[in-house]
Protein backbone atom coordinates (compact mmCIF):
# COMPACT_ATOMS: atom_id res chain seq x y z
CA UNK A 1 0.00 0.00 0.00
CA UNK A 2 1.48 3.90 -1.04
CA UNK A 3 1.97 6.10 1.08
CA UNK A 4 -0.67 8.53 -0.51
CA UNK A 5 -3.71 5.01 0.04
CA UNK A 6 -2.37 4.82 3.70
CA UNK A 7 -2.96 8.57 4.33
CA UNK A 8 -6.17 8.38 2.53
CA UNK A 9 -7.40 5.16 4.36
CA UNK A 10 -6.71 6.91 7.74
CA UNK A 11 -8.58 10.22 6.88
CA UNK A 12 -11.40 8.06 6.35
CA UNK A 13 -11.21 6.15 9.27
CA UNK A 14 -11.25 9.43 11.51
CA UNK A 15 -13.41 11.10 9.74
CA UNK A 16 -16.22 10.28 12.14
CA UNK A 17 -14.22 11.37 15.06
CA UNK A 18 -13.61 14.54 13.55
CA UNK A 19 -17.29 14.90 12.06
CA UNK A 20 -18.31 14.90 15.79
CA UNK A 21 -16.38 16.77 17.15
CA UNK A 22 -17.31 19.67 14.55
CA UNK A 23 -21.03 18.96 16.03
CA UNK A 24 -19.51 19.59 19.25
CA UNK A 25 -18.59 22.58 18.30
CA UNK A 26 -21.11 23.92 16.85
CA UNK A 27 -23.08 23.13 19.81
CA UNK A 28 -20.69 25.12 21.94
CA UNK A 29 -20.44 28.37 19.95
CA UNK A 30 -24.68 28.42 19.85
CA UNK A 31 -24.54 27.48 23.86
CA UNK A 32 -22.29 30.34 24.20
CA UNK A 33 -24.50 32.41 21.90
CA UNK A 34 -27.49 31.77 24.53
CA UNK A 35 -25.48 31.96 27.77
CA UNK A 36 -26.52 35.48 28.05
CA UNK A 37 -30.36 35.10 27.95
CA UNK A 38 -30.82 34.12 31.28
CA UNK A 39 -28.67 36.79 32.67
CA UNK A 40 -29.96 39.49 30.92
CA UNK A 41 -32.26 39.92 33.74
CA UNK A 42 -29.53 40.22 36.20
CA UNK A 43 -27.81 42.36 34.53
CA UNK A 44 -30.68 44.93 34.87
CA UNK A 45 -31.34 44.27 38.30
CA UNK A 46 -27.12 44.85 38.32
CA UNK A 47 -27.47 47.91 36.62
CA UNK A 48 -30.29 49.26 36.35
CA UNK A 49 -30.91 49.80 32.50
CA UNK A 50 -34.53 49.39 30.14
CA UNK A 51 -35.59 46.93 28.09
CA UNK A 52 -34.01 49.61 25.25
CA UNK A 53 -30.59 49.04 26.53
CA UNK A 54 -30.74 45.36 26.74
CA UNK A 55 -32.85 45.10 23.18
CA UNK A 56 -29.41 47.40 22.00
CA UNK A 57 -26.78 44.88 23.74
CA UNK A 58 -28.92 42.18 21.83
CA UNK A 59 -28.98 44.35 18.86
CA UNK A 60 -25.02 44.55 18.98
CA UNK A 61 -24.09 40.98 19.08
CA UNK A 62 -26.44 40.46 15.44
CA UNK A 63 -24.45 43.14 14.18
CA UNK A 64 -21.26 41.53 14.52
CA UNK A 65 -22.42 38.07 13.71
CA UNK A 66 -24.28 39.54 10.13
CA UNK A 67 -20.92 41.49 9.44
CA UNK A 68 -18.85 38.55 9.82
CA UNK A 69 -21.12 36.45 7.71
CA UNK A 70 -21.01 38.88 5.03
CA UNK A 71 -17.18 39.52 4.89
CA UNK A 72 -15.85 36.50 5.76
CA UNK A 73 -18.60 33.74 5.10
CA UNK A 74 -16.82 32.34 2.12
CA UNK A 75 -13.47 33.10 3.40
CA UNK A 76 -12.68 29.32 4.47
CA UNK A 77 -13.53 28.10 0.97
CA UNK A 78 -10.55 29.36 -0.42
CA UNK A 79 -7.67 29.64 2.49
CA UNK A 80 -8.97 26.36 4.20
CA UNK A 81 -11.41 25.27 7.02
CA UNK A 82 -8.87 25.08 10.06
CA UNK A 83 -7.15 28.98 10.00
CA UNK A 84 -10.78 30.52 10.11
CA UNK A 85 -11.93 28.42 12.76
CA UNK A 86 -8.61 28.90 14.83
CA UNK A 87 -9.07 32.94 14.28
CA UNK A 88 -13.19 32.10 15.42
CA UNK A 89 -12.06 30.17 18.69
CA UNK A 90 -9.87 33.50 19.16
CA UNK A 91 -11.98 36.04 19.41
CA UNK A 92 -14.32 34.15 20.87
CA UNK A 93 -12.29 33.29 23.34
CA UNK A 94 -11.31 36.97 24.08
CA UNK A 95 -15.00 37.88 24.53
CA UNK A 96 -15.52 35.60 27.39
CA UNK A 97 -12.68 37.24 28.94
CA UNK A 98 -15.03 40.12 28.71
CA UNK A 99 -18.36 38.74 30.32
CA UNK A 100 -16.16 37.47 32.99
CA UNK A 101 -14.43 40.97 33.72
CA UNK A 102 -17.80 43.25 32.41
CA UNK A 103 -19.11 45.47 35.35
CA UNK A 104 -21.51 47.64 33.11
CA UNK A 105 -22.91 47.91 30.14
CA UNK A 106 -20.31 49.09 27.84
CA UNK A 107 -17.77 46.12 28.63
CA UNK A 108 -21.34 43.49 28.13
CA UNK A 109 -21.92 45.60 24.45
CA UNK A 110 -18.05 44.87 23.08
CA UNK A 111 -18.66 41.40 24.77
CA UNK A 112 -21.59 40.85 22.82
CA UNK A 113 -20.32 41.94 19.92
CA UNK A 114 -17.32 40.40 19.84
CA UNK A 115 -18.97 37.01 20.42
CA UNK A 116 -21.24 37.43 17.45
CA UNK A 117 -18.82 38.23 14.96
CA UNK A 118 -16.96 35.06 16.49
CA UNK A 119 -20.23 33.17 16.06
CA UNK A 120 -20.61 34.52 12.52
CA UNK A 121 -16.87 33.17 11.62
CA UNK A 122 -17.34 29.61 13.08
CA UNK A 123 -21.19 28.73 12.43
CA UNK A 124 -20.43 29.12 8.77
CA UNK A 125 -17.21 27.39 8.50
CA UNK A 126 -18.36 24.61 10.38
CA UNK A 127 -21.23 24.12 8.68
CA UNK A 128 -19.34 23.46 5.10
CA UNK A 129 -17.06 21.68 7.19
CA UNK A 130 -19.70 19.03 8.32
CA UNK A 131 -20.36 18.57 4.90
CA UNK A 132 -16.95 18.09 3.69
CA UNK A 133 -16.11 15.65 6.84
CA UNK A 134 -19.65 13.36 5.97
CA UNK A 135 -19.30 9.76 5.56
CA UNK A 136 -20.47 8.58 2.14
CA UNK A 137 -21.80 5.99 3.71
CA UNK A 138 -24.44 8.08 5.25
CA UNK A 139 -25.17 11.15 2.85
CA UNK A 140 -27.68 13.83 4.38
CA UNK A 141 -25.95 13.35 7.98
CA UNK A 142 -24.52 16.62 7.97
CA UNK A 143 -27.96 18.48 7.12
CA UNK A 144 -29.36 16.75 10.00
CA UNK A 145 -26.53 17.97 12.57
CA UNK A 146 -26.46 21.73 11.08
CA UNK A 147 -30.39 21.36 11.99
CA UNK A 148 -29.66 19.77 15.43
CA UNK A 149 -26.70 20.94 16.56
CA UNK A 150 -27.35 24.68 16.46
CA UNK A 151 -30.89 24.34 18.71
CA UNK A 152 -29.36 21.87 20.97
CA UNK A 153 -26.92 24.55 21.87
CA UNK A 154 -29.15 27.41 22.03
CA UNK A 155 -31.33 25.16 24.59
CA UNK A 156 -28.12 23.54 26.53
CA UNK A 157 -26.76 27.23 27.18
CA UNK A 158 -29.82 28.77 27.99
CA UNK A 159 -30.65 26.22 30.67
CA UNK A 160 -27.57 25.53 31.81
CA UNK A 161 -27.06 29.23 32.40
CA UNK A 162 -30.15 29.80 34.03
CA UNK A 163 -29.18 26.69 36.54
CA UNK A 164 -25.38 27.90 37.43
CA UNK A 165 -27.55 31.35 38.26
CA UNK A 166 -30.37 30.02 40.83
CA UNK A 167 -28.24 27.69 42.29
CA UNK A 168 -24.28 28.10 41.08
CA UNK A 169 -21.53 30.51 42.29
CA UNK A 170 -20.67 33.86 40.71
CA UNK A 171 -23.88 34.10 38.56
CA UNK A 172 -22.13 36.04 36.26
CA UNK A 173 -18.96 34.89 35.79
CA UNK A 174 -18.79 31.05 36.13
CA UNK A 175 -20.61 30.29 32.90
CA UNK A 176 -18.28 32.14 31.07
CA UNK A 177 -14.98 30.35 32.67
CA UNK A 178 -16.58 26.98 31.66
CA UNK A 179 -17.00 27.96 28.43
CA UNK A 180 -13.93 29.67 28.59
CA UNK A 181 -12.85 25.51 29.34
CA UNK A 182 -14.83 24.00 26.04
CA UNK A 183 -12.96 26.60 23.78
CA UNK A 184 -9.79 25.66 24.93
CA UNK A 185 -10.77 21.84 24.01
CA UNK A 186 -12.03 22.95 20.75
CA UNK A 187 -9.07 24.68 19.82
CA UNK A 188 -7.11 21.21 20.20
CA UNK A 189 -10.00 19.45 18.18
CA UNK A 190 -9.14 21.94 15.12
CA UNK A 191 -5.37 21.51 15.49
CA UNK A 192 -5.67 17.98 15.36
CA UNK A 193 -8.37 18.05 12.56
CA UNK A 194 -7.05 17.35 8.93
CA UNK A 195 -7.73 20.18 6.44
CA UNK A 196 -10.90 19.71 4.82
CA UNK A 197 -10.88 22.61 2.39
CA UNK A 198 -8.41 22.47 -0.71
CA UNK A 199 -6.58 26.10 -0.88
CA UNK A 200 -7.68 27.98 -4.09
CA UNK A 201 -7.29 31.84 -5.29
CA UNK A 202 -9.46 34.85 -4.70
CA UNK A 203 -8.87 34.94 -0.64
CA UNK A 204 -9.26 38.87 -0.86
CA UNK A 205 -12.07 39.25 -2.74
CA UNK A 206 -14.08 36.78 -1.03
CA UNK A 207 -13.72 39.46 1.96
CA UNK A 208 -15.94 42.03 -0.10
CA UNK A 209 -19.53 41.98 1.30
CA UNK A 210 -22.07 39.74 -1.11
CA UNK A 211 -24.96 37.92 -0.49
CA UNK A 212 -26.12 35.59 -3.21
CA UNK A 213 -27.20 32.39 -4.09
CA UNK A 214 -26.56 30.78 -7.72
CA UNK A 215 -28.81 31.68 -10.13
CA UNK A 216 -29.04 27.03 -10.45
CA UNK A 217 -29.94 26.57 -6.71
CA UNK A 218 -32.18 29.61 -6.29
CA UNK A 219 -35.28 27.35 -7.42
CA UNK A 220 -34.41 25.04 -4.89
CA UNK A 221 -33.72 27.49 -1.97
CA UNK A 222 -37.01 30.20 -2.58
CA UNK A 223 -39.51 27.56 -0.96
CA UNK A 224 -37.26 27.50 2.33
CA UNK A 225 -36.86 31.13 2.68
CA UNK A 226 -40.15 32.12 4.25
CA UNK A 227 -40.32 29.09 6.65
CA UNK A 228 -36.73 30.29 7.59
CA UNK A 229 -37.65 33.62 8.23
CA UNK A 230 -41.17 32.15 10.17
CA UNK A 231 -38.76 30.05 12.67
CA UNK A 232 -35.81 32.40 13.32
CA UNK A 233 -38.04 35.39 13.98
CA UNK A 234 -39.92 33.33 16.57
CA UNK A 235 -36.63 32.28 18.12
CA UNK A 236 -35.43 36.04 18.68
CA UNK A 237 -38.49 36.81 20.67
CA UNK A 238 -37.22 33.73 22.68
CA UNK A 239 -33.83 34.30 23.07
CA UNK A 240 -34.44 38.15 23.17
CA UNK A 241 -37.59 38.71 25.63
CA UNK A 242 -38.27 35.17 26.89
CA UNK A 243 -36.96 35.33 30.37
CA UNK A 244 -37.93 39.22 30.64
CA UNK A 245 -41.42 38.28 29.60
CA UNK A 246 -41.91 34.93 31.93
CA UNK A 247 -40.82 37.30 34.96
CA UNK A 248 -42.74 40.22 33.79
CA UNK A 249 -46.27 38.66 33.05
CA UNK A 250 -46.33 35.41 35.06
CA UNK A 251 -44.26 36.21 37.88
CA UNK A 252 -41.64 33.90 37.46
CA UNK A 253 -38.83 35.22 38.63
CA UNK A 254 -36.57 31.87 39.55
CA UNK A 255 -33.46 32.14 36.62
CA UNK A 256 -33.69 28.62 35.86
CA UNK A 257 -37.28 29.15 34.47
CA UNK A 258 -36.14 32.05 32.60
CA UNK A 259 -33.72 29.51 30.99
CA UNK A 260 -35.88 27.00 30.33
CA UNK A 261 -38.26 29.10 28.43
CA UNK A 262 -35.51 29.14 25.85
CA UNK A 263 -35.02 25.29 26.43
CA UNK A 264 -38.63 24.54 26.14
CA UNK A 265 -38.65 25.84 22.17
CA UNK A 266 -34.90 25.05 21.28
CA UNK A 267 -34.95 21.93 22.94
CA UNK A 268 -38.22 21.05 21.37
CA UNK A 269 -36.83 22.24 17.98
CA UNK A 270 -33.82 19.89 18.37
CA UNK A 271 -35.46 16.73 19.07
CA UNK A 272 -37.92 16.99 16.07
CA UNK A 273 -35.58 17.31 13.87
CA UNK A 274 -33.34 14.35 15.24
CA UNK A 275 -36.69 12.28 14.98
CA UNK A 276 -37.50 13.80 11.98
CA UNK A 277 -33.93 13.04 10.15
CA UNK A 278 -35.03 10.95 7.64
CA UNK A 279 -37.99 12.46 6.30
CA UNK A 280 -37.60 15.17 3.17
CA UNK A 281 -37.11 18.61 3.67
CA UNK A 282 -40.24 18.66 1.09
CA UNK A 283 -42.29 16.55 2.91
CA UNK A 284 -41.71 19.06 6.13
CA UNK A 285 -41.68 22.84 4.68
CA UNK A 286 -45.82 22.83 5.13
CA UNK A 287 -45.97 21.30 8.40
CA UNK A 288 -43.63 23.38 9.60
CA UNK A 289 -45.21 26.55 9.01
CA UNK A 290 -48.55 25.22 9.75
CA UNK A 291 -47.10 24.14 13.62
CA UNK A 292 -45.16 27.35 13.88
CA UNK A 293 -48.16 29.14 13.48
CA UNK A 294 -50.27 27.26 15.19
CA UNK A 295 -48.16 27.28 18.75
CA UNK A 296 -47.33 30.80 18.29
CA UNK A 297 -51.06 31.28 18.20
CA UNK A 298 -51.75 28.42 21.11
CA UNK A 299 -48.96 30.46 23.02
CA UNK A 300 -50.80 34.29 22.72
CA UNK A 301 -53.86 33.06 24.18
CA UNK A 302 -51.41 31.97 27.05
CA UNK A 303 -49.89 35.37 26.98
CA UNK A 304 -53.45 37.67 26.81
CA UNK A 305 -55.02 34.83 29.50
CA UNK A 306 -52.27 34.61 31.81
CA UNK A 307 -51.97 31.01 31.70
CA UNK A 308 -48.50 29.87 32.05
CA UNK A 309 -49.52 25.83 31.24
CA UNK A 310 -50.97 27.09 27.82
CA UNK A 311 -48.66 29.32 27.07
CA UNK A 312 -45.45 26.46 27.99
CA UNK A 313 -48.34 24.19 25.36
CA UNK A 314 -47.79 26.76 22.94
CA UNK A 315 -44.28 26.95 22.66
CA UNK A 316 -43.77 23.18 22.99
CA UNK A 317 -46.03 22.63 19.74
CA UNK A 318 -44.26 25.65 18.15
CA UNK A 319 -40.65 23.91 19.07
CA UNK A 320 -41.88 21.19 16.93
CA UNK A 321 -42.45 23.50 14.29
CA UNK A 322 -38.95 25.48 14.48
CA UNK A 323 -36.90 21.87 14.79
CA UNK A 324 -38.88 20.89 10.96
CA UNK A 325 -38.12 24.48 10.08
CA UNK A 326 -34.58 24.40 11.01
CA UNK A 327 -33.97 20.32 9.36
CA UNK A 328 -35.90 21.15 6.23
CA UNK A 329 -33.97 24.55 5.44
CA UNK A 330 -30.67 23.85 6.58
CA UNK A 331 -30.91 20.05 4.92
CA UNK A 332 -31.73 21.66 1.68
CA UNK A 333 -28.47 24.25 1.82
CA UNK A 334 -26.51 21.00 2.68
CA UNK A 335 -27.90 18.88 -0.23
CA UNK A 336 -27.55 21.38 -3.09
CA UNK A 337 -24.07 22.85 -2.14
CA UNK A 338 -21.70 22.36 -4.62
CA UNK A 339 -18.01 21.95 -2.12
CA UNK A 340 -16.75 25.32 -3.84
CA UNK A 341 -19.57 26.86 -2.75
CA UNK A 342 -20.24 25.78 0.96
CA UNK A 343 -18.75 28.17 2.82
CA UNK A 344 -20.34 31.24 0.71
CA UNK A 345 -24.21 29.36 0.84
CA UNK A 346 -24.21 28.60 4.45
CA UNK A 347 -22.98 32.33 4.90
CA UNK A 348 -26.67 33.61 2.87
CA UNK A 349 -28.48 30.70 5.30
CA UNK A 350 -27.14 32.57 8.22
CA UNK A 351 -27.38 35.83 7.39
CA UNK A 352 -30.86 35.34 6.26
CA UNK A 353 -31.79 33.21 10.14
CA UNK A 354 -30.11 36.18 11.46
CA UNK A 355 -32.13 39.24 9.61
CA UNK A 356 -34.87 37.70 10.36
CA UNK A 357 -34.17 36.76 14.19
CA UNK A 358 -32.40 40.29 14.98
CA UNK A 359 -34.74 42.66 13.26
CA UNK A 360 -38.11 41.94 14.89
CA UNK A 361 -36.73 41.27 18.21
CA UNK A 362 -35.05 44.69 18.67
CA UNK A 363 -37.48 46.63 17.66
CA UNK A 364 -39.67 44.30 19.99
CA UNK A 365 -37.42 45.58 22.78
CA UNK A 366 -37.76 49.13 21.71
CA UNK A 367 -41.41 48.97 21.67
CA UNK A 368 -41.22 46.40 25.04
CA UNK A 369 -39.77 50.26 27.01
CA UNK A 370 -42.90 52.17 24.96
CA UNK A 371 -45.91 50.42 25.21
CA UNK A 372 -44.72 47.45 27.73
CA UNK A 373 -43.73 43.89 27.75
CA UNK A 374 -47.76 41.87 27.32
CA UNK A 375 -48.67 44.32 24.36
CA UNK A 376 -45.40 44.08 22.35
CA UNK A 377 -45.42 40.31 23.14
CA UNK A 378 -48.80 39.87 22.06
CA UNK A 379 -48.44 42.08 18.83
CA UNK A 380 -45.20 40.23 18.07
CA UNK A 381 -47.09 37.12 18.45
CA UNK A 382 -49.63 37.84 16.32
CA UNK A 383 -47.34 38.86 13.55
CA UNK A 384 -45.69 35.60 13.58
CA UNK A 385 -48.87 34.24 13.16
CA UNK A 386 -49.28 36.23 9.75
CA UNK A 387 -45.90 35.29 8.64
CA UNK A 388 -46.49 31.62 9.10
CA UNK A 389 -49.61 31.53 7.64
CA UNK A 390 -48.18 33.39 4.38
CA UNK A 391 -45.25 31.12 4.58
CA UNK A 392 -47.72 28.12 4.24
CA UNK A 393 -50.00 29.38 2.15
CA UNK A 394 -47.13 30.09 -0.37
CA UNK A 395 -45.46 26.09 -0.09
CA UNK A 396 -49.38 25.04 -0.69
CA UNK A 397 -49.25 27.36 -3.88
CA UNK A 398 -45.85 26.53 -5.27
CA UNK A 399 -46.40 22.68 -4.60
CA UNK A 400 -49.08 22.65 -6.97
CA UNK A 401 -48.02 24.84 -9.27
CA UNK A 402 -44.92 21.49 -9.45
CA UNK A 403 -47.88 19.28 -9.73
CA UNK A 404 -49.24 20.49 -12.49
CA UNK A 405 -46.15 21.38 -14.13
CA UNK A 406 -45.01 17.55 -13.97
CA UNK A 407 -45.57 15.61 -16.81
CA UNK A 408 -48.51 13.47 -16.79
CA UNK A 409 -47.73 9.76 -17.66
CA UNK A 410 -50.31 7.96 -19.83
């Protein structure tokens, strides 16, 4: 056996390994992402700012994730997978430094901020790198983890947070130092990771600031844009106003509740679309919408009642719905990417989640300081409601519009 087939043979006989551990780490970036949620609360009691300030600290964290999709989303496609994620675990590194050292706003804002352009940089790269690091042997696998992975982390941080809060020490510092922990472990992971990514030209100009999918793929990905949008705008509300909202109108005030709000629809989202895994991302754009609407709408007769058991009903049925969003959207950009192109598509996936979770939640939070929390959360509510049903009502029109465009056999 050559040298070259002996090399080969052992890439593919680690290539599991390493395929998890790129799970793993997507799960820790979006668990770091959420670690904040719970403490948002604290940090108010802390210091004494509105719903405003903490809508703009939220606000500041998108910013920095969306510019690092746009500028450096298909940077890994051309100077390889590993030196972007190294630069990711970086910064990322340096910005829990921050949350463990922040006393006031300011330091949380270049915190945030910090952390989302380091989320930007590493949800993208290891997304194409799932893809390029999937077995043969089991083709769709990474789709399935870029669905799962991301909500299990958004639920694992939130909760966990909320529980080293109510019951750990240093509320607001020891979350950070063992995350602080998983980022020096994933650091190793990359170094020991082969390179993934073949190094081609154009390095510089990927940098300039595009969004845009092939004109070949766009028929594919226009069906999964509104459900997208649907799912990630009910998630900011979540992730944004959840725990803020739970002690505001029911009088919850124990952290670990305010965390498990979070759980209740991430977690949720990430077992349907583990139990879900094999079924098409055609078969699940409709249902999707349809349960997305329907426990957003379950969940605002919660809100406008007072009734925390229907309102918890609500957001389990719409966690259903977001996990079938989040496996039918995400499968799709992992089916149809070309390997050129990986980096650069999951970068418009993103950036599209992100738009559409960033935008409605802060000016949620702006309106949460005008007209107060129930009224903001119901109107927000409601609107989701419209976008789902849209979002449906438009797979229902372009699935027969296929049907009776197919040709009809005699």
């Amino acid at each position: 056996m050559s040298v070259t087939t002996r090399a080969t043979a052992r890439d593919i006989r680690l290539r599991g390994p390493y395929f998890a551990g790129v799970a793993a780490m997507i799960t820790l970036f979006l668990a770091a992402s959420s670690a904040p949620s719970p403490l948002y609360v604290v940090y108010q009691q802390l210091w004494g700012f509105t719903p405003t300030v903490l809508t703009v600290v939220f606000a500041i964290y998108v910013v920095g994730l969306l510019g690092s999709l746009l500028v450096v989303g298909a940077l890994s496609d051309h100077v390889g997978r590993r030196p972007v994620l190294f630069g990711a675990i970086l910064l990322e590194i340096v910005a829990l430094v921050l949350f463990v050292l922040a006393g006031d706003v300011v330091v949380l804002s270049v915190a945030r901020f910090l952390q989302g352009v380091a989320t930007g940089v590493a949800m993208t790269t290891l997304g194409a790198a799932l893809v390029d690091l999937e077995s043969p042997a089991a083709p769709g696998r990474a789709g399935v983890v870029n669905s799962v992975a991301p909500t299990t982390g958004l639920a694992l941080g939130a909760l966990g947070c909320g529980a080293l809060v109510e019951f750990g020490p240093a509320p607001t510092r020891f979350v950070y130092a063992l995350l602080l922990a998983g980022m020096g472990l994933a650091a190793v992971v990359v170094a020991l990771m082969p390179e993934t990514s073949a190094r081609r030209p154009g390095a510089l100009g990927s940098l300039r600031p595009k969004v845009g999918v092939p004109a070949r793929l766009r028929a594919e990905v226009a069906p999964v844009v509104p459900v997208m949008i649907a799912s990630w705008a009910l998630g900011g509300l979540y992730l944004s106003l959840g725990p803020s909202v739970t002690a505001g109108l029911f009088d919850l005030r124990n952290h670990l509740v305010g965390g498990f709000v979070v759980t209740l629809l991430c977690g949720t989202g990430a077992a349907t679309a583990f139990l879900l895994r094999n079924r098409s991302a055609v078969q699940l754009l409709a249902p999707a919408a349809a349960l997305l609407g329907l426990g957003t709408l379950v969940t605002l007769v919660g809100l406008t009642t007072g009734l925390i058991a229907v309102a918890a009903l609500g957001t389990l049925v719409a966690g259903v719905g977001f996990g079938a969003a989040a496996l039918a959207t995400f499968g799709t950009f992992a089916r149809i990417a070309a390997p050129h192109e990986r980096g650069a598509l999951f970068a418009v996936a993103f950036v599209i989640s992100y738009v559409a979770f960033s935008v409605p939640a802060v000016a949620a939070g702006f309106a949460g300081t005008a007209f107060g929390l129930r009224l903001t959360a119901e109107v927000y509510a409601l609107v989701i409601v419209v976008i789902t049903a849209a979002a449906l009502v438009l797979r229902l029109a372009l699935a027969r519009a296929a049907r009776r465009a197919a040709p009809v056999c005699s």
